[in-house]
Protein backbone atom coordinates (compact mmCIF):
# COMPACT_ATOMS: atom_id res chain seq x y z
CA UNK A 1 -84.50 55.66 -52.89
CA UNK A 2 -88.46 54.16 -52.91
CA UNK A 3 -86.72 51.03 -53.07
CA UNK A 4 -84.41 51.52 -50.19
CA UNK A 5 -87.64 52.67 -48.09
CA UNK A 6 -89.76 49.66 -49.40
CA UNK A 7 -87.37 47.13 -48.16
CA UNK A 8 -86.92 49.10 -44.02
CA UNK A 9 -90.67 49.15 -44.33
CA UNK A 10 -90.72 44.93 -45.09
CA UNK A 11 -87.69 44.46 -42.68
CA UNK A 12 -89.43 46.26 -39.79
CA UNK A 13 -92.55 44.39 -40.11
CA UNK A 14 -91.29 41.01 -40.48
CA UNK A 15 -89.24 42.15 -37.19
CA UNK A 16 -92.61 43.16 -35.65
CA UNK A 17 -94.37 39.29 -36.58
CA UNK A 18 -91.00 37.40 -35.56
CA UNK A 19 -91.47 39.31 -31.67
CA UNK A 20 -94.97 38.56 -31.59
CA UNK A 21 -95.93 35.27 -33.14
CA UNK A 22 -94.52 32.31 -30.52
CA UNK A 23 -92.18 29.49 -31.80
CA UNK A 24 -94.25 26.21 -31.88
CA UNK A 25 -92.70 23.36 -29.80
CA UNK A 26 -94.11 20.41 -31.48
CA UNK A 27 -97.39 20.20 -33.89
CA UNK A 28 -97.76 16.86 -32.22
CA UNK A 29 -97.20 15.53 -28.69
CA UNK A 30 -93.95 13.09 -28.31
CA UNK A 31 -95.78 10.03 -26.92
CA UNK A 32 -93.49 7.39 -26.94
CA UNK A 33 -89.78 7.56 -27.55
CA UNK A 34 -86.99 10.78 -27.19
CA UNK A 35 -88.07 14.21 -27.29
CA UNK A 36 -86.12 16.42 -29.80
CA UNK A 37 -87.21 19.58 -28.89
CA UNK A 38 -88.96 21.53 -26.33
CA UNK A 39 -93.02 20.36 -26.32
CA UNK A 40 -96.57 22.08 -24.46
CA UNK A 41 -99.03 19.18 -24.41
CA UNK A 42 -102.55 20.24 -23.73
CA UNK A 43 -105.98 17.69 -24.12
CA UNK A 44 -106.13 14.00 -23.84
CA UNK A 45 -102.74 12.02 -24.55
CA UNK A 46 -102.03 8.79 -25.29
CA UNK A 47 -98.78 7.48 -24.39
CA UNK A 48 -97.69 4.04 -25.94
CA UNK A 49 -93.91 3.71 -24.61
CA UNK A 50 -91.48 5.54 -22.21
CA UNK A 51 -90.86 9.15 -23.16
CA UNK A 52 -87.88 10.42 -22.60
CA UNK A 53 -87.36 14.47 -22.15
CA UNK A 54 -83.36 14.44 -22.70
CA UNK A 55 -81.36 17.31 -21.06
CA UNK A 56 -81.57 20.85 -22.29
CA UNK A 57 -85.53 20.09 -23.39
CA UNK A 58 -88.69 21.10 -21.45
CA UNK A 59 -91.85 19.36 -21.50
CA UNK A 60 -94.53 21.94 -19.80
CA UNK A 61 -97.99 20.09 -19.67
CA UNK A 62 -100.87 22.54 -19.43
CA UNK A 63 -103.95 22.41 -16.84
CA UNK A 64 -106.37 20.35 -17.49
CA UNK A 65 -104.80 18.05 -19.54
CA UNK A 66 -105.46 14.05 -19.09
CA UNK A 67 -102.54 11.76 -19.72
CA UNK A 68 -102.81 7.98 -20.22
CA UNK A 69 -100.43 4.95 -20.46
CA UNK A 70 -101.05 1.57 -22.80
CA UNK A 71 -101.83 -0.72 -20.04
CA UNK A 72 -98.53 -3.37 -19.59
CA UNK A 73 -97.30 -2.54 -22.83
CA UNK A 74 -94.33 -0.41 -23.94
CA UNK A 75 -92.91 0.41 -27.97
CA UNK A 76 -90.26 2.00 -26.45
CA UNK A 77 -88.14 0.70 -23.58
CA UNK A 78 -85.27 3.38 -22.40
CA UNK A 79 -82.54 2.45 -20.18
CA UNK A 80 -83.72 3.34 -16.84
CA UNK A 81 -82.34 4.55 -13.95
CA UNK A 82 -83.61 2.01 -11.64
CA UNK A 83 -82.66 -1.13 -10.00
CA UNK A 84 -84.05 -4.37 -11.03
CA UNK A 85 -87.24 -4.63 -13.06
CA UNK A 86 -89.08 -1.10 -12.01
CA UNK A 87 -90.52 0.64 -14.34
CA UNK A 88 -89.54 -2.60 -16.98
CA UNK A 89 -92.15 -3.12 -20.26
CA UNK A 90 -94.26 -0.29 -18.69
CA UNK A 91 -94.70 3.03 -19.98
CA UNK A 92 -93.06 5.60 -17.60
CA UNK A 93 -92.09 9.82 -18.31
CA UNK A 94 -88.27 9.60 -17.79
CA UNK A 95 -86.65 13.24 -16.87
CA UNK A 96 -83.34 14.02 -17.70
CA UNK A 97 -84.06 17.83 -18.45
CA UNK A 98 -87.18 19.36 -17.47
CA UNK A 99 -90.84 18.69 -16.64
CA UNK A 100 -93.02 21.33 -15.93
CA UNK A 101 -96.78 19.91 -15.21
CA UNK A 102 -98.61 22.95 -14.74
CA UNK A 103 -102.32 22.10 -12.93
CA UNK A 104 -104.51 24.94 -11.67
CA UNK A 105 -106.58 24.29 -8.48
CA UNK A 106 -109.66 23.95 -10.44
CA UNK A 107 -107.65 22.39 -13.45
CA UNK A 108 -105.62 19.63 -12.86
CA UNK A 109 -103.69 17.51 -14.95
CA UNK A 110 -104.52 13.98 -14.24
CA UNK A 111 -102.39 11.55 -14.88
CA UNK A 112 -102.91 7.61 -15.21
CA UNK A 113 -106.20 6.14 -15.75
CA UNK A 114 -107.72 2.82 -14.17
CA UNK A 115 -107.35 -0.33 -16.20
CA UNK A 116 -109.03 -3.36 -14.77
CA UNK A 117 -107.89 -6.94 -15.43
CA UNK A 118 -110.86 -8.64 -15.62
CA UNK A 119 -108.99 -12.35 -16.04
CA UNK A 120 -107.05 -11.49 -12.39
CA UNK A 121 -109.32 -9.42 -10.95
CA UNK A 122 -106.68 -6.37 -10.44
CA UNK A 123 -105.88 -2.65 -11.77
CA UNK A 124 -102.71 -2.48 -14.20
CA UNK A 125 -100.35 -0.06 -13.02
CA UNK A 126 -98.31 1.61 -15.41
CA UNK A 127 -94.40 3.05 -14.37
CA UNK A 128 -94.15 6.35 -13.12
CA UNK A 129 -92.59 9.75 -13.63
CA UNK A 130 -88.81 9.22 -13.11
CA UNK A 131 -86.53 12.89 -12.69
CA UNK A 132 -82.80 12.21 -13.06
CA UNK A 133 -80.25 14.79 -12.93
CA UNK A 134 -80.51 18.12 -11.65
CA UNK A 135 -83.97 19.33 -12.84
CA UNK A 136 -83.83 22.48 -11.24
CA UNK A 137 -86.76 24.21 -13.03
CA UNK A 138 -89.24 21.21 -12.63
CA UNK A 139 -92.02 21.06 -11.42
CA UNK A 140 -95.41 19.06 -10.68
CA UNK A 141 -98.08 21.36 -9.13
CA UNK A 142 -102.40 20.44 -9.15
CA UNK A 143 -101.60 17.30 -10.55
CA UNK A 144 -104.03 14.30 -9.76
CA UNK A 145 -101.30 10.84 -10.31
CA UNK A 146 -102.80 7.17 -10.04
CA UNK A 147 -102.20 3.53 -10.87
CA UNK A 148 -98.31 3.86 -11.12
CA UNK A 149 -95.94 1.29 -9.72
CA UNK A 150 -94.28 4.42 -8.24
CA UNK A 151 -96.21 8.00 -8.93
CA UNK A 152 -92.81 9.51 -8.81
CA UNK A 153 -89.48 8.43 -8.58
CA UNK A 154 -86.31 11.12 -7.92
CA UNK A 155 -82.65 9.80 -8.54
CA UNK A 156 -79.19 10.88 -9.62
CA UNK A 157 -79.04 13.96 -8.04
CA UNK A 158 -82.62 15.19 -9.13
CA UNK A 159 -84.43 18.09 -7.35
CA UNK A 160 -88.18 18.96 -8.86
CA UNK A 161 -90.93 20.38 -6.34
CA UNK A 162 -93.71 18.40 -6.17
CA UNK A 163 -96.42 20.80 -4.62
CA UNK A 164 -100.43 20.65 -4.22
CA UNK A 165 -101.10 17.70 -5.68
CA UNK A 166 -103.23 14.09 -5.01
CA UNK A 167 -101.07 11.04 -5.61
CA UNK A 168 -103.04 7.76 -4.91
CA UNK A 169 -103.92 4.57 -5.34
CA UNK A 170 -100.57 3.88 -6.60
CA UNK A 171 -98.23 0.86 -5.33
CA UNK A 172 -95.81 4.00 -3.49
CA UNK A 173 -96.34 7.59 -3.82
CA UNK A 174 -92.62 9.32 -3.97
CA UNK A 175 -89.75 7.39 -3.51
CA UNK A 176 -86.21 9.07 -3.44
CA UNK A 177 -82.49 7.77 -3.66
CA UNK A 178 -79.31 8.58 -5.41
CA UNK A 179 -78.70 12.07 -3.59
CA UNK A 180 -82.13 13.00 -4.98
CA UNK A 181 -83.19 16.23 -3.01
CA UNK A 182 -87.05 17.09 -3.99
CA UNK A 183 -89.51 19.18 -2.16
CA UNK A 184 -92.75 17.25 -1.19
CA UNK A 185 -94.93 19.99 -0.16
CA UNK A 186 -98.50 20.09 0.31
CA UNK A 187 -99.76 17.36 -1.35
CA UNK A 188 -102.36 14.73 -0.29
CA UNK A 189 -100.87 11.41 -0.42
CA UNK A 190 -103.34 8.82 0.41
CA UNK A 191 -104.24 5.10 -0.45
CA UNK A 192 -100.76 4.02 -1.79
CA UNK A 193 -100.71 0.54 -1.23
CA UNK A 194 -97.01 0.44 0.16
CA UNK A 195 -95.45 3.56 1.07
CA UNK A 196 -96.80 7.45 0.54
CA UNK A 197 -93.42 9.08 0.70
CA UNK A 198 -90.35 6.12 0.91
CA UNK A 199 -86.55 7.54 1.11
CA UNK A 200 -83.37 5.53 0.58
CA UNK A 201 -79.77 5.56 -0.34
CA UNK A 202 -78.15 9.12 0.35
CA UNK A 203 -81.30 11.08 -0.88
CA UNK A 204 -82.26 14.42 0.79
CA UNK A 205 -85.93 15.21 0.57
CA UNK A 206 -87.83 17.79 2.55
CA UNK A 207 -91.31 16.59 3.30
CA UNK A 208 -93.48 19.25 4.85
CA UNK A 209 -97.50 20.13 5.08
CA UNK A 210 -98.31 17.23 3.20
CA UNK A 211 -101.39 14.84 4.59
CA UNK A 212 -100.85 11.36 4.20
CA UNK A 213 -103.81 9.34 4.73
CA UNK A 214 -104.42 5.43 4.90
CA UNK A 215 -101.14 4.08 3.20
CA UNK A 216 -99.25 1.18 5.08
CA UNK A 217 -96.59 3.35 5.87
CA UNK A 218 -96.76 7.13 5.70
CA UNK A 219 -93.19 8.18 5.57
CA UNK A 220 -90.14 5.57 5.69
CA UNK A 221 -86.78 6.36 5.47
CA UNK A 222 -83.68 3.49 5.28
CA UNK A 223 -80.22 3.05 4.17
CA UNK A 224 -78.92 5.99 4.97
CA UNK A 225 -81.21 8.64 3.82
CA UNK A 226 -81.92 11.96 5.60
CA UNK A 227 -85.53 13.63 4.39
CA UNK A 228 -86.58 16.39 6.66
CA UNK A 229 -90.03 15.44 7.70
CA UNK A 230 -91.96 18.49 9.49
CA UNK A 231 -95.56 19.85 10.10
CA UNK A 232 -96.88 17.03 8.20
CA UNK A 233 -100.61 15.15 9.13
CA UNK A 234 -100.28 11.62 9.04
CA UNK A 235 -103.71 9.78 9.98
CA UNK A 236 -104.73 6.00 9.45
CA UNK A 237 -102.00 4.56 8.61
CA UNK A 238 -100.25 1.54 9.74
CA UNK A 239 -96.74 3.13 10.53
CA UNK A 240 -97.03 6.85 10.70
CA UNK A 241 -93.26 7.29 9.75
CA UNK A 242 -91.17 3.99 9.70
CA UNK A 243 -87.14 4.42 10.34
CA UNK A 244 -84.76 1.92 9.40
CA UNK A 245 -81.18 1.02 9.05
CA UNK A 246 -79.33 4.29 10.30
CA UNK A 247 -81.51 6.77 8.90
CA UNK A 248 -80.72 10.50 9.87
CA UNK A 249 -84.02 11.63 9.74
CA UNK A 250 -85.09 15.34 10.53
CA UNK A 251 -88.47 14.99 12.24
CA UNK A 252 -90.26 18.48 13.53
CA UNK A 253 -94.08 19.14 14.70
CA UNK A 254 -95.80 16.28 12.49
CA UNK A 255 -98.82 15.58 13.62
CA UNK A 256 -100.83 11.93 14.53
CA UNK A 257 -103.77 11.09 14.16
CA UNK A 258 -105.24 7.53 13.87
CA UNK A 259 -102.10 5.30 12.99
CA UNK A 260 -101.77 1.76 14.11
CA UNK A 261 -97.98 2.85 15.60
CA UNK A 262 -97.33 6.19 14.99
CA UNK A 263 -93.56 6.07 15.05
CA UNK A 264 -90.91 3.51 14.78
CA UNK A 265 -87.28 3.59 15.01
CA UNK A 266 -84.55 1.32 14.18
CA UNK A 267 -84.58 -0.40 17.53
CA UNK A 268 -88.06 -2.25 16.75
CA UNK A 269 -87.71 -1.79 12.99
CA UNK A 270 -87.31 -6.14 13.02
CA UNK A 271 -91.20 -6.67 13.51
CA UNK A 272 -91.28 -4.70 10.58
CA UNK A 273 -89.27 -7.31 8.41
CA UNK A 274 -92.71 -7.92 6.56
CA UNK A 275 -92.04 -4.99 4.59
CA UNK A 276 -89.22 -6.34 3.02
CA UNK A 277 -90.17 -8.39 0.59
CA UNK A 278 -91.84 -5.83 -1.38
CA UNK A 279 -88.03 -4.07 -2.02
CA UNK A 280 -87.48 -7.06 -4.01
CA UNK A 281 -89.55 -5.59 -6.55
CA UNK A 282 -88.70 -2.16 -6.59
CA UNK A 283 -85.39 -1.95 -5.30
CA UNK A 284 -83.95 -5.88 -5.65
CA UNK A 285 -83.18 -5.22 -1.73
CA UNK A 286 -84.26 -7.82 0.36
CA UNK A 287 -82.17 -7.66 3.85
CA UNK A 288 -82.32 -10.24 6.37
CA UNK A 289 -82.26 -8.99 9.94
């Protein structure tokens, strides 16, 4: 009988330490290669290669975290989603499950660091954050993203929010295709070199309250993409928003301020033909009108 009531006693409390000690993730971060299981990454990380968060895992990132990418250098190369070279023997965060960067205003994660090539006199990108899939849950919110080919790239279907945060001095911002529907909301998007916010191929974005500041082009949208674009502030950019090749754009109460043309449709889109050779690099597009 004082046995029977020793044992409830030693099943009860190992009940009790099960409900309130938490699971760990990961002892150490997944930086380069195919996460296994769900990870929290927290501090300074180093990523060497792609890392690829497979479906049914979740990668949360906490604030105030600082990520960084081996400059033009990968150990592990995935199969990306992407046309031509993008993203190629760079390190980039491929999404097939979930991604849940969690900034605070006063705590963001930052993510990319500048690298300086002092033989050609230019910053080394590295690839970008890539979502494919559906990615309902995910998330990037008070994150500061630089020095990516693209900051953020949604495909196949994939539909994070991106909310309150900086993306900059990056080649593009956000670029979406593939039926790719993410919500661009709030964020500052300034000193891209190409586009802030570029939308192709079938992809159904809203972009709304964001300020886009001094790229070349502040929102373009081509090849039969429809983004909703409203109550956005686009100032000092070339193109304000750029349209092109039967896009079915939404565009409500954005406001101009500053840009060289504020908007242009498909019927003068030719003088914009200087644009085009840039696809060749991240889309292996280049159309001759």
């Amino acid at each position: 009988m004082e046995m029977r009531k020793c044992m409830s006693i030693a099943v009860v409390v190992l009940l009790s330490l099960w409900m309130i000690v938490p699971v760990a993730s990961s002892e150490r971060p997944t930086t380069s290669g195919i996460l296994v299981q769900d990870e929290v990454w927290s501090g300074n990380i180093g990523v060497t290669g792609d890392v690829v968060i497979p479906e049914g895992i979740t990668l949360v990132i906490l604030a105030g975290t600082a990520i960084t990418f081996a400059p033009n250098h990968s150990d592990y190369d995935a199969r990306l989603p992407l046309p031509g070279d993008l993203g190629g023997g760079k390190c980039n965060l491929l999404v097939q499950g979930n991604l849940r960067i969690e900034g605070e205003k006063d705590r963001v994660v930052t993510v990319g660091d500048l690298v300086y090539d002092l033989e050609t006199q230019s910053q080394i990108n590295w690839g970008g954050i890539i979502f494919e899939g559906v990615n309902a849950v995910s998330i990037v919110r008070y994150a500061k993203i630089r020095y990516a080919d693209v900051a953020i790239v949604c495909v196949g279907s994939s539909s994070p929010r991106i909310v309150n945060n900086t993306i900059t001095e990056n080649d593009v911002g956000v670029m979406t295709f593939g039926f790719s529907s993410p919500r661009i909301n709030e964020n500052q998007i300034h000193h891209n070199t190409l586009w802030a916010v570029s939308c192709y191929d079938y992809s159904f974005p809203i972009i709304s309250k964001n300020i886009i500041t001094a790229n070349l082009v502040g929102i373009g949208s081509q090849d039969f993409s429809f983004p909703t674009i409203s109550y956005n502030t686009l100032s000092d950019n070339e193109v304000g928003i750029l349209l092109q090749d039967s896009s079915g754009s939404s565009i409500l109460k954005n406001y101009f301020q500053n840009n060289t043309q504020r908007l242009q449709g498909d019927c003068e889109s030719r003088k914009w033909n200087f644009l085009r050779p840039f696809l060749k690099k991240y889309l292996s597009l280049v159309v001759t009108r």
